[in-house]
Protein backbone atom coordinates (compact mmCIF):
# COMPACT_ATOMS: atom_id res chain seq x y z
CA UNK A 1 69.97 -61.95 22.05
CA UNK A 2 69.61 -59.47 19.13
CA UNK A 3 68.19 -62.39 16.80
CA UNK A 4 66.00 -62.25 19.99
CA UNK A 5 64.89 -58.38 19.89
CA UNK A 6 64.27 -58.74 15.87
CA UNK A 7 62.09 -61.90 16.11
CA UNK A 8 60.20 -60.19 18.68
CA UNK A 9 60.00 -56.49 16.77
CA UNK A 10 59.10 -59.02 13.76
CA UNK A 11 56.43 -60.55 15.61
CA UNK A 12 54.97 -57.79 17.09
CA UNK A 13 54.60 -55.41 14.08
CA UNK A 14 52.88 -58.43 12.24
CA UNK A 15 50.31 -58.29 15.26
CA UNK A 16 50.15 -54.51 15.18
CA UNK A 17 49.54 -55.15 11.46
CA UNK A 18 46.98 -57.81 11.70
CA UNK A 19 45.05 -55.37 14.46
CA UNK A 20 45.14 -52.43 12.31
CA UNK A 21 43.73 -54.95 9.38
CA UNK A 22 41.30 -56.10 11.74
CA UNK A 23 39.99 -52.45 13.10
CA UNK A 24 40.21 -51.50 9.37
CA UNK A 25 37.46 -54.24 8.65
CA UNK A 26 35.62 -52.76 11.58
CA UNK A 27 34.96 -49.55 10.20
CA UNK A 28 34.72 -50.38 6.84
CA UNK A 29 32.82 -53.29 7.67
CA UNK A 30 29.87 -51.19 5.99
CA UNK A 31 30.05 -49.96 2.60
CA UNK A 32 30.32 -46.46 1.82
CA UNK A 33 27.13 -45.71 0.02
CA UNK A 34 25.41 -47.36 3.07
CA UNK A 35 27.33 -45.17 5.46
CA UNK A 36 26.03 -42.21 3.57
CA UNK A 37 22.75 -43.49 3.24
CA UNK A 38 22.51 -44.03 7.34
CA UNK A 39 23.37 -40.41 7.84
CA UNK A 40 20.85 -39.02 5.70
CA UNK A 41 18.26 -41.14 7.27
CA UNK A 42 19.69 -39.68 10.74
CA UNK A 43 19.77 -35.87 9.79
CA UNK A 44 15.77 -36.78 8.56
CA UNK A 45 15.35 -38.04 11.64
CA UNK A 46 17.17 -34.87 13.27
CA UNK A 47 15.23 -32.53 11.49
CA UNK A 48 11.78 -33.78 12.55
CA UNK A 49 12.67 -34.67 15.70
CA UNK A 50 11.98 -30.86 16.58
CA UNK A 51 8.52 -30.17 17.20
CA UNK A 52 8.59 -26.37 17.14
CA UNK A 53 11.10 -26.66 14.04
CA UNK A 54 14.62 -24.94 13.36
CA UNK A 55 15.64 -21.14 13.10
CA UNK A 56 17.41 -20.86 10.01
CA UNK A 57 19.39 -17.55 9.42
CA UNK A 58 19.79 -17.11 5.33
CA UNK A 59 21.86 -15.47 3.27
CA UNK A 60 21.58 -14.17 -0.20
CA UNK A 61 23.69 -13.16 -2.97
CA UNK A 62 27.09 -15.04 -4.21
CA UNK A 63 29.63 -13.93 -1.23
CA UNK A 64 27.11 -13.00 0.77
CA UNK A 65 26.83 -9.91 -1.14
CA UNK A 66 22.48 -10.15 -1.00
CA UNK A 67 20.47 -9.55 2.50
CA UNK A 68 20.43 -11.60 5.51
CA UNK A 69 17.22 -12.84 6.48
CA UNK A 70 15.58 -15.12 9.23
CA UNK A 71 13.28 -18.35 8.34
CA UNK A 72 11.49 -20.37 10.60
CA UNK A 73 11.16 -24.07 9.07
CA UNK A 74 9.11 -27.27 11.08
CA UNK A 75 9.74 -30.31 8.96
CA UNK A 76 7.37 -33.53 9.92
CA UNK A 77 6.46 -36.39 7.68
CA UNK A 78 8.50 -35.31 4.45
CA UNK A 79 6.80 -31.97 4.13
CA UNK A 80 8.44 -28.88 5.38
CA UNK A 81 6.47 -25.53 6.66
CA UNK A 82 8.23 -22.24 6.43
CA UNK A 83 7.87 -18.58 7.70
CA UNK A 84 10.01 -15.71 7.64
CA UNK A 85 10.37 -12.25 8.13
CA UNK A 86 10.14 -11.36 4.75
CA UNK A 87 7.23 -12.38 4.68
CA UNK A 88 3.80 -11.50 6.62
CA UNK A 89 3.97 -13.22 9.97
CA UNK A 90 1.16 -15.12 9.07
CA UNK A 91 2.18 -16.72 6.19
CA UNK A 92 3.54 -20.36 6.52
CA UNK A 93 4.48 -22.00 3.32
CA UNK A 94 4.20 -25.24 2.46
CA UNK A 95 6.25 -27.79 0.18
CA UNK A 96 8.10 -31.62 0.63
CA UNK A 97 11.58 -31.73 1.30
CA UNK A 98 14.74 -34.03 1.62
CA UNK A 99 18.10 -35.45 2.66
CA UNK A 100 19.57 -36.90 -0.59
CA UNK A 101 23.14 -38.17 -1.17
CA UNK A 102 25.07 -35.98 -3.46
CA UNK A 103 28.55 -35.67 -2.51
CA UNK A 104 27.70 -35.65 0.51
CA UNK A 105 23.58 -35.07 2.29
CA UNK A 106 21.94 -32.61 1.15
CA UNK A 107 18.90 -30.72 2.34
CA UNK A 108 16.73 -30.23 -0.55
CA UNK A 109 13.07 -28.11 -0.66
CA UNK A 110 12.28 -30.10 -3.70
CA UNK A 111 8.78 -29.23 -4.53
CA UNK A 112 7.60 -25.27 -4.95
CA UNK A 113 7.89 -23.46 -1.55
CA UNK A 114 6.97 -20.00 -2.00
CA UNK A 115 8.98 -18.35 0.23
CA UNK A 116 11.88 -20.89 0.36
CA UNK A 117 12.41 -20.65 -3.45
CA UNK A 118 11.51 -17.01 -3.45
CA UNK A 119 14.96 -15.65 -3.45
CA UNK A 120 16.26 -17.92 -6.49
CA UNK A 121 13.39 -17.54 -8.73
CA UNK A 122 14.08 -14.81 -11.84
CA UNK A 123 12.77 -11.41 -11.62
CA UNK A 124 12.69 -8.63 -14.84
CA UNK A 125 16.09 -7.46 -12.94
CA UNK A 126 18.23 -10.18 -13.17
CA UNK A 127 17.89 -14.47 -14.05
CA UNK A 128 19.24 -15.47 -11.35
CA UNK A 129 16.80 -13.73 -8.70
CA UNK A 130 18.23 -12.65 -5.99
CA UNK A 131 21.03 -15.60 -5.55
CA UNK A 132 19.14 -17.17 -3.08
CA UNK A 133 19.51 -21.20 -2.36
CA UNK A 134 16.67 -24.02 -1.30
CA UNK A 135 19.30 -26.86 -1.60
CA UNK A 136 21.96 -27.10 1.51
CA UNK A 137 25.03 -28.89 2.26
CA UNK A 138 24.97 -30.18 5.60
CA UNK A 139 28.26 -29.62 6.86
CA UNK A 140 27.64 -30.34 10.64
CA UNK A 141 24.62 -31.17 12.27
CA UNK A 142 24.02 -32.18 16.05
CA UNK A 143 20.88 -32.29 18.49
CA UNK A 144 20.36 -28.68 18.50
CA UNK A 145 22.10 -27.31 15.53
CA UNK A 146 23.19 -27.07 11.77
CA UNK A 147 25.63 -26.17 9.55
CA UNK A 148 24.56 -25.91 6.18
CA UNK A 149 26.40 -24.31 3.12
CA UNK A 150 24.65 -23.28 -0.48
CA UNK A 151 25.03 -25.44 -2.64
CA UNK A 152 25.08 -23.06 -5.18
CA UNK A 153 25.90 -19.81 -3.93
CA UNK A 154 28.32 -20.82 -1.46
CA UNK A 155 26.91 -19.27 0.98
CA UNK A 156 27.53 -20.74 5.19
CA UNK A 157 24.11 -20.63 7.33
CA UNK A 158 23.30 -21.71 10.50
CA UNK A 159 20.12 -23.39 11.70
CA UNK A 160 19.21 -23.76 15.35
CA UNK A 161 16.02 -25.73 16.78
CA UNK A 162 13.31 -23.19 18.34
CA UNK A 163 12.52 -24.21 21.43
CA UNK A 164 9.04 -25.74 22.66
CA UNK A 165 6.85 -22.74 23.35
CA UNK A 166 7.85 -20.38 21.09
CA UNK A 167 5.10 -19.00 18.97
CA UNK A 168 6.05 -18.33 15.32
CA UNK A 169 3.95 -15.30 14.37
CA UNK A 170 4.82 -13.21 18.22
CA UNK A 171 8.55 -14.25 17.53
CA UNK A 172 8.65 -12.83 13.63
CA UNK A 173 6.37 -9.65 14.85
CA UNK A 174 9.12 -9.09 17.50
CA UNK A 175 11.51 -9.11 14.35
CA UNK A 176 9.28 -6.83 12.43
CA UNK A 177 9.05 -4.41 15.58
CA UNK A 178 12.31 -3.89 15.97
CA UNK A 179 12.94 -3.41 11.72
CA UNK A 180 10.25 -0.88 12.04
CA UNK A 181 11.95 1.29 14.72
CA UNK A 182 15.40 0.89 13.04
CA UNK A 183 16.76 4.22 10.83
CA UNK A 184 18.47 4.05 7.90
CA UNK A 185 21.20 6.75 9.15
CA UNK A 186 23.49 6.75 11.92
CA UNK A 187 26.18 8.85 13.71
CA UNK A 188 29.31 6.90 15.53
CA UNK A 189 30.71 8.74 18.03
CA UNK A 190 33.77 7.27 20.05
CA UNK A 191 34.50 9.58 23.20
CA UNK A 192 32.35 11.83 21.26
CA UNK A 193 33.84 12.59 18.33
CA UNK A 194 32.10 11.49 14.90
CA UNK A 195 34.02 8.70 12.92
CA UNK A 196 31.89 8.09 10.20
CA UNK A 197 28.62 7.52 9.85
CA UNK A 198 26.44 4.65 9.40
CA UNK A 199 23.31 3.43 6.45
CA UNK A 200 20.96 0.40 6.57
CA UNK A 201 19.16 -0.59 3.62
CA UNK A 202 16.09 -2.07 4.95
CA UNK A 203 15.00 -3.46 2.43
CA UNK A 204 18.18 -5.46 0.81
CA UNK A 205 19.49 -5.73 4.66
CA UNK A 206 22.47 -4.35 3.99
CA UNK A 207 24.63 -1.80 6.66
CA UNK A 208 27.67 -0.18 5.24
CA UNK A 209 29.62 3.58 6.23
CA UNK A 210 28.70 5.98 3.90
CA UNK A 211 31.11 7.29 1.03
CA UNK A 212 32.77 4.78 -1.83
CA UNK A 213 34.67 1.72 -1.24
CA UNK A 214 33.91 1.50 2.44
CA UNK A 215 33.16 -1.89 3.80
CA UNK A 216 29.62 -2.79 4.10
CA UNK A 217 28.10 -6.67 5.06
CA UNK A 218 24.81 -8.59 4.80
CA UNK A 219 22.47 -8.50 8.29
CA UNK A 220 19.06 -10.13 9.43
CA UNK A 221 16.98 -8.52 11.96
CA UNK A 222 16.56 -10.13 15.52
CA UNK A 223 14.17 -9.66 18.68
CA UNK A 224 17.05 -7.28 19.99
CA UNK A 225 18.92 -5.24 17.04
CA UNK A 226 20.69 -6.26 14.37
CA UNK A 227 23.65 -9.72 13.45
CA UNK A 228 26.06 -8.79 10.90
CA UNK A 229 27.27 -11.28 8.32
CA UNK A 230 31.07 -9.53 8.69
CA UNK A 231 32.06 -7.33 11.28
CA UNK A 232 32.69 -3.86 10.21
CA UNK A 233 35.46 -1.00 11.89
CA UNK A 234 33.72 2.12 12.19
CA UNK A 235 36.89 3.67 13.11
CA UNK A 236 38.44 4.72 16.34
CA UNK A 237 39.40 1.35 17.11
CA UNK A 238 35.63 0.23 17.21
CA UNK A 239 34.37 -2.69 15.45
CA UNK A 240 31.00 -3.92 15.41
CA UNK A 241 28.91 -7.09 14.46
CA UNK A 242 26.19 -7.41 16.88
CA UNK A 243 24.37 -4.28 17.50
CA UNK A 244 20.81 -3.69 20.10
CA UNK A 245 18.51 -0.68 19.69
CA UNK A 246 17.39 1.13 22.38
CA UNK A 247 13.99 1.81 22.04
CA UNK A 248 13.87 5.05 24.14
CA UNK A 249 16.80 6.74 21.73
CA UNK A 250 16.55 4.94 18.31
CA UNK A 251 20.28 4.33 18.74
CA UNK A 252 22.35 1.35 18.64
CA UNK A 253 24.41 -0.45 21.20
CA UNK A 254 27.32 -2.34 20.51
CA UNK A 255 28.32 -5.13 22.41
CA UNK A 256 31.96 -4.64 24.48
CA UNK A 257 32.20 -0.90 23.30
CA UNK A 258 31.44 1.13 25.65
CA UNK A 259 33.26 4.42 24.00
CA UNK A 260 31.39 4.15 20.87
CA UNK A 261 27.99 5.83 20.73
CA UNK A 262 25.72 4.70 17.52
CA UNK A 263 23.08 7.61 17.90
CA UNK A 264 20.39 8.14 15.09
CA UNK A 265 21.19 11.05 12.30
CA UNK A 266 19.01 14.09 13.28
CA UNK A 267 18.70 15.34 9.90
CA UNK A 268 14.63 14.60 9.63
CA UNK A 269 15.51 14.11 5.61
CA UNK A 270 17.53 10.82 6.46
CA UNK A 271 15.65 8.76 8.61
CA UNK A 272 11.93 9.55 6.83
CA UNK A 273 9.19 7.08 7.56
CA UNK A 274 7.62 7.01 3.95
CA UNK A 275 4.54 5.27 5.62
CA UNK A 276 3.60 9.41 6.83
CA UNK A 277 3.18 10.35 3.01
CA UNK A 278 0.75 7.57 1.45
CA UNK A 279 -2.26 9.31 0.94
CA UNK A 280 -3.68 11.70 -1.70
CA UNK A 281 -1.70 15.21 -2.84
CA UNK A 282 -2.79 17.71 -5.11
CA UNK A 283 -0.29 18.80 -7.89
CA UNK A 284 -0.64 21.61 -10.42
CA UNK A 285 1.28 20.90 -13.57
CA UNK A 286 1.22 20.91 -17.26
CA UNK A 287 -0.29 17.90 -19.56
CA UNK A 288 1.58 17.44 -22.77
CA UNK A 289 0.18 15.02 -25.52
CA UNK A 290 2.81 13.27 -28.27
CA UNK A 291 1.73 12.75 -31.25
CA UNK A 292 1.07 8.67 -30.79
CA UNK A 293 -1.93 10.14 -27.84
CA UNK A 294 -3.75 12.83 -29.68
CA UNK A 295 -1.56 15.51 -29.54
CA UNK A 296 1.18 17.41 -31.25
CA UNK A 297 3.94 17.41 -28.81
CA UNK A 298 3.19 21.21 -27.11
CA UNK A 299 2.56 22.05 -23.54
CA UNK A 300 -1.25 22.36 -22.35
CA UNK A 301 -2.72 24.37 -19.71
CA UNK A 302 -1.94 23.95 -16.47
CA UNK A 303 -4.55 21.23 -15.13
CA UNK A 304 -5.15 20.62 -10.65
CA UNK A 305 -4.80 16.46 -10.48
CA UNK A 306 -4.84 13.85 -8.08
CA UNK A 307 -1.71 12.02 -6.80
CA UNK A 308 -2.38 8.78 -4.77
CA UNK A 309 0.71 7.64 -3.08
CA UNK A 310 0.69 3.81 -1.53
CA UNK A 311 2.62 1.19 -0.42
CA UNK A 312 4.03 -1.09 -2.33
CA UNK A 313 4.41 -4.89 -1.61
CA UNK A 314 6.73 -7.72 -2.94
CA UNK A 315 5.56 -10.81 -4.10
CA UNK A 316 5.16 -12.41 -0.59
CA UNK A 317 3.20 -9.23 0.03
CA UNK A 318 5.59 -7.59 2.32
CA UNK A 319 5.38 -3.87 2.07
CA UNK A 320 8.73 -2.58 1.27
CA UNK A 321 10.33 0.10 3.20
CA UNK A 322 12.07 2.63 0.59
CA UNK A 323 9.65 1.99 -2.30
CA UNK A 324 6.48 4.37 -3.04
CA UNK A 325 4.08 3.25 -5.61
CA UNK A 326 2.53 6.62 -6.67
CA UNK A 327 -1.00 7.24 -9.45
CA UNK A 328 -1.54 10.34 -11.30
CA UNK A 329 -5.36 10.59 -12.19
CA UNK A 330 -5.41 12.41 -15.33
CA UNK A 331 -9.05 12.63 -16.91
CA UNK A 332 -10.44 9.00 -16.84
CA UNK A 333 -6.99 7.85 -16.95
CA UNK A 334 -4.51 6.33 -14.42
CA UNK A 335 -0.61 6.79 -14.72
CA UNK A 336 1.73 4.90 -12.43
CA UNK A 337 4.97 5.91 -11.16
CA UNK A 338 7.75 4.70 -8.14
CA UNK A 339 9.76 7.07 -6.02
CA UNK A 340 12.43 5.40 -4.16
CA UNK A 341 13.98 6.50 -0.78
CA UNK A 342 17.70 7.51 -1.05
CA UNK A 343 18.06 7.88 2.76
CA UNK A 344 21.73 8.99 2.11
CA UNK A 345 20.94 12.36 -0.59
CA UNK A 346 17.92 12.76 2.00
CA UNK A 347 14.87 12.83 -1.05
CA UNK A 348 12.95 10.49 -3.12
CA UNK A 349 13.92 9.87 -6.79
CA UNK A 350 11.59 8.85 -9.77
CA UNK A 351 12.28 5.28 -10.54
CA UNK A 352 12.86 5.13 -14.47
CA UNK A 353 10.29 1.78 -15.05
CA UNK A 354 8.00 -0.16 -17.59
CA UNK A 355 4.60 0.71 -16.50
CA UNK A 356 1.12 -0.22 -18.15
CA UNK A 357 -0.22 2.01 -20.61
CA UNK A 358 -3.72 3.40 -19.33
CA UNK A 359 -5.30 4.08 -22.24
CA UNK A 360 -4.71 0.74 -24.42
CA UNK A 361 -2.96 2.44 -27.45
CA UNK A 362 0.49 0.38 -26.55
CA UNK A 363 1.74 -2.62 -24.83
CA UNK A 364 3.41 -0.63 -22.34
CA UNK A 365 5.29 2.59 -21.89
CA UNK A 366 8.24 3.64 -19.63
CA UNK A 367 8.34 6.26 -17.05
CA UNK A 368 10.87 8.58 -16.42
CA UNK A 369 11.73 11.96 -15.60
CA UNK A 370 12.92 14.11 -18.53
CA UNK A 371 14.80 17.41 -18.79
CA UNK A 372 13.10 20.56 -20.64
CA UNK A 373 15.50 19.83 -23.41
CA UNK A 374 14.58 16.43 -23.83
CA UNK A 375 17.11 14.55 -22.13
CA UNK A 376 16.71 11.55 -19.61
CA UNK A 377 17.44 13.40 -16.30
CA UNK A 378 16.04 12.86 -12.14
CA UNK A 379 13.09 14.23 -10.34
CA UNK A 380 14.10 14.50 -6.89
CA UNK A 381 11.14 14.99 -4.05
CA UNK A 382 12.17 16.21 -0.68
CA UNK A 383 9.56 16.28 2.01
CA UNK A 384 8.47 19.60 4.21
CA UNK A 385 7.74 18.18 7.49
CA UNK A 386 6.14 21.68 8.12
CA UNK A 387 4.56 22.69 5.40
CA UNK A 388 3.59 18.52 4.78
CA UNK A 389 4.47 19.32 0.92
CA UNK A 390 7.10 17.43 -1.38
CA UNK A 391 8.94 19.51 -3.60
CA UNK A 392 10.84 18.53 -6.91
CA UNK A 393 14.34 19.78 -6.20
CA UNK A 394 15.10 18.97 -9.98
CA UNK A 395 12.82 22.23 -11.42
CA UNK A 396 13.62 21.38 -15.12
CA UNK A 397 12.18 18.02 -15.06
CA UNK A 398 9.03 16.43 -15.75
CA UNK A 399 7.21 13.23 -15.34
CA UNK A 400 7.21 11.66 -18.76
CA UNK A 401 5.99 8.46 -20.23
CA UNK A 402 7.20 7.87 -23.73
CA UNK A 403 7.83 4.57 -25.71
CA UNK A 404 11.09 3.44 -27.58
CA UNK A 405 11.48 2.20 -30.88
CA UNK A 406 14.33 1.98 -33.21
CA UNK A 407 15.37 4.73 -35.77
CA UNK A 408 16.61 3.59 -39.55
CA UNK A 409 19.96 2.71 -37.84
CA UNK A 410 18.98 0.42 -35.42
CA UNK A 411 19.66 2.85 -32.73
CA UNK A 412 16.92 2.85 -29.75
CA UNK A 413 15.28 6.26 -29.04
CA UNK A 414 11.80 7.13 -27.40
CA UNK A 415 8.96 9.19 -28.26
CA UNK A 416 6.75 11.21 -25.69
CA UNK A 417 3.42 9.76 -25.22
CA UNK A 418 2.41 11.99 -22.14
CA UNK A 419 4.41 14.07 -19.74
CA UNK A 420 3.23 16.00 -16.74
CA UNK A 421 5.63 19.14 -17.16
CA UNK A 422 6.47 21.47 -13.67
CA UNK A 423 5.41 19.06 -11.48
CA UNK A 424 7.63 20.70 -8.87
CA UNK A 425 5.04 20.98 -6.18
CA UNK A 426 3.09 18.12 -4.38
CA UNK A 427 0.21 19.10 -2.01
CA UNK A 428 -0.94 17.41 0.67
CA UNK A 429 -4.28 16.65 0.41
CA UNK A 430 -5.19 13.48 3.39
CA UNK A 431 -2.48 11.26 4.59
CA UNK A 432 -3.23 7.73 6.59
């Protein structure tokens, strides 16, 4: 009987074996390269399968440590067509694309799309743009959604089809409505009592509490509020990651906390719509010549000139939201400057930046604001909402352009070409 029980243990592992052999050959029936090369051809098929195309929500910066931003992408006969809302709502780029094998498919924008490749192309700033990926892992993918990971950067993105209906431009204007009415300052308030306070960069889409070393995460802009990348605690046992402005309050909702209040920052100097001052100013200040422009270094009369402040636009000409581009009109001649928005010290401080030089004598020159003794220092403009004026907080300093070279030594210095000296007081002349 036991000779019995073993024959039959015997016999039936060999069948289990021969079964397992057998569904083995089933599923590897097909050889690996194929398998791969059937999936690609379905994710192709996937992708243009959607006739109003995929929401793709992109992230930026190794870590996510860039901005969060939403593209809209139709793909149809090898060619792909993308929008976003960094971009003006009318803008579609176009380019071809792919699924290739490469450890695995990967979605690939493989000829020049402008805004697609926008993020990874080099800028004077830094080589590697702004970390930004056009070639995805698919991770996941299924009727109505995927999964897709940088393949550089790392970064995890989701893309969901749009459904029929859905008009591109009205859905990234929705987008842009709701970035337009959000501040860059916030009080949080749980039972009413402040725990910290909140700032959005709007233009690198970051949120973070104010002070050092608090946490801070990536966010894109939606028809409601705001998605965060990471949720962040505000404190009082409150954490966020979705949040919906209210249009009639400017404040923020968050979903499932119904103690915490996200109201905007009354202090006017925090949450200023830069938009209000482009227009012309009048400014009173001194015009000093360096030796390299005609002059011997010492401070002229005072002289009334023009001040043209403007919007400023990147490269996919959307107008950012913290950057001024400002002219001073100086005889026949035309100097450019930037004041950036610190929404957190509540003024606007001159950029330090290489800007052309107007009257042809150099390559270029750089702009910055210098001290009455010389020294590299900041002109800070605050703005009067009732007087309408900007003043330079920073009395001492001026609005210099100068030009570096190297000394005997090697060591880099500048000399002054041109400096605007007390130009503490900014007038305003028309605003649109």
């Amino acid at each position: 009987m036991k000779k019995l029980f073993m024959s039959i243990c015997v016999l039936a592992a060999a069948l289990s074996l021969q079964s397992c052999l057998h569904d083995d050959k089933e599923v590897f029936d097909t050889p690996a390269a194929q398998r791969i090369q059937q999936t690609v051809a379905q994710h192709k098929q996937l992708l243009e399968s959607a006739s109003n195309g995929w929401e793709l929500h992109y992230y930026a910066g190794v870590d996510y440590s860039g901005a969060g931003y939403t593209m809209l992408i139709r793909f149809a006969d090898g060619k792909a067509y993308v929008s976003s809302d960094m971009a003006p709502s009318t803008k579609v780029s176009t380019s071809s694309y792919d699924v290739i094998k490469d450890m695995g498919p990967v979605l690939t924008f493989n000829t020049h799309n402008q805004i697609m490749h926008f993020l990874a192309e080099p800028n004077q700033v830094n080589v590697e743009g702004d970390q930004g990926d056009y070639e995805f892992l698919v991770l996941e993918a299924s009727q109505d959604r995927f999964r897709l990971k940088g393949k550089k950067w790392k970064n995890e993105m989701e893309m969901t089809r749009i459904p029929d209906g859905v008009n591109w431009k009205t859905y990234l204007d929705e987008i842009r409505a709701v970035n337009n009415q959000l501040s860059f300052v916030y009080d949080n308030k749980v039972n009413g009592t402040t725990v910290s306070t909140l700032y959005l960069s709007k233009d690198s889409r970051r949120i973070a509490l104010t002070g050092e070393n608090q946490p801070e995460s990536a966010y894109y802009v939606t028809t409601k509020g705001i998605h965060l990348q990471q949720p962040i605690d505000v404190g009082g046992g409150c954490i966020i990651s979705d949040l919906e402005l209210d249009p009639a309050t400017g404040g923020l909702k968050a979903a499932d906390q119904s103690a915490l209040q996200i109201t905007k920052s009354t202090d006017a100097a925090k949450n200023l719509d830069i938009t209000k001052l482009f227009g012309t100013w009048d400014v009173s200040c001194e015009v000093r010549l360096g030796t390299k422009n005609g002059g011997d270094g010492s401070a002229g009369p005072l002289k009334n000139l023009k001040v043209k402040l403007e919007a400023i636009s990147n490269d996919l000409d959307e107008p950012y939201k913290s950057i001024i581009k400002g002219t001073i009109f100086n005889d026949d001649d035309e100097y450019r400057f930037y004041l950036y928005y610190l929404p957190e010290q509540g003024y606007l401080r001159l950029g330090e930046n290489t800007v052309p030089d107007p009257t042809g004598k150099l390559p270029y020159l750089e702009v910055a604001a210098l001290s009455s003794t010389g020294s590299f220092t900041t002109a800070a403009f605050t703005f009067d909402p009732v007087t309408g004026n900007l003043t330079n907080i920073r009395k001492d300093s001026s609005v210099a352009y100068v030009f570096l070279e190297k000394d005997e030594n090697g060591e880099e210095g500048y000399n002054l070409f041109l400096s605007f000296d007390k130009f503490n007081q900014l007038t305003n002349q028309t605003t649109n």
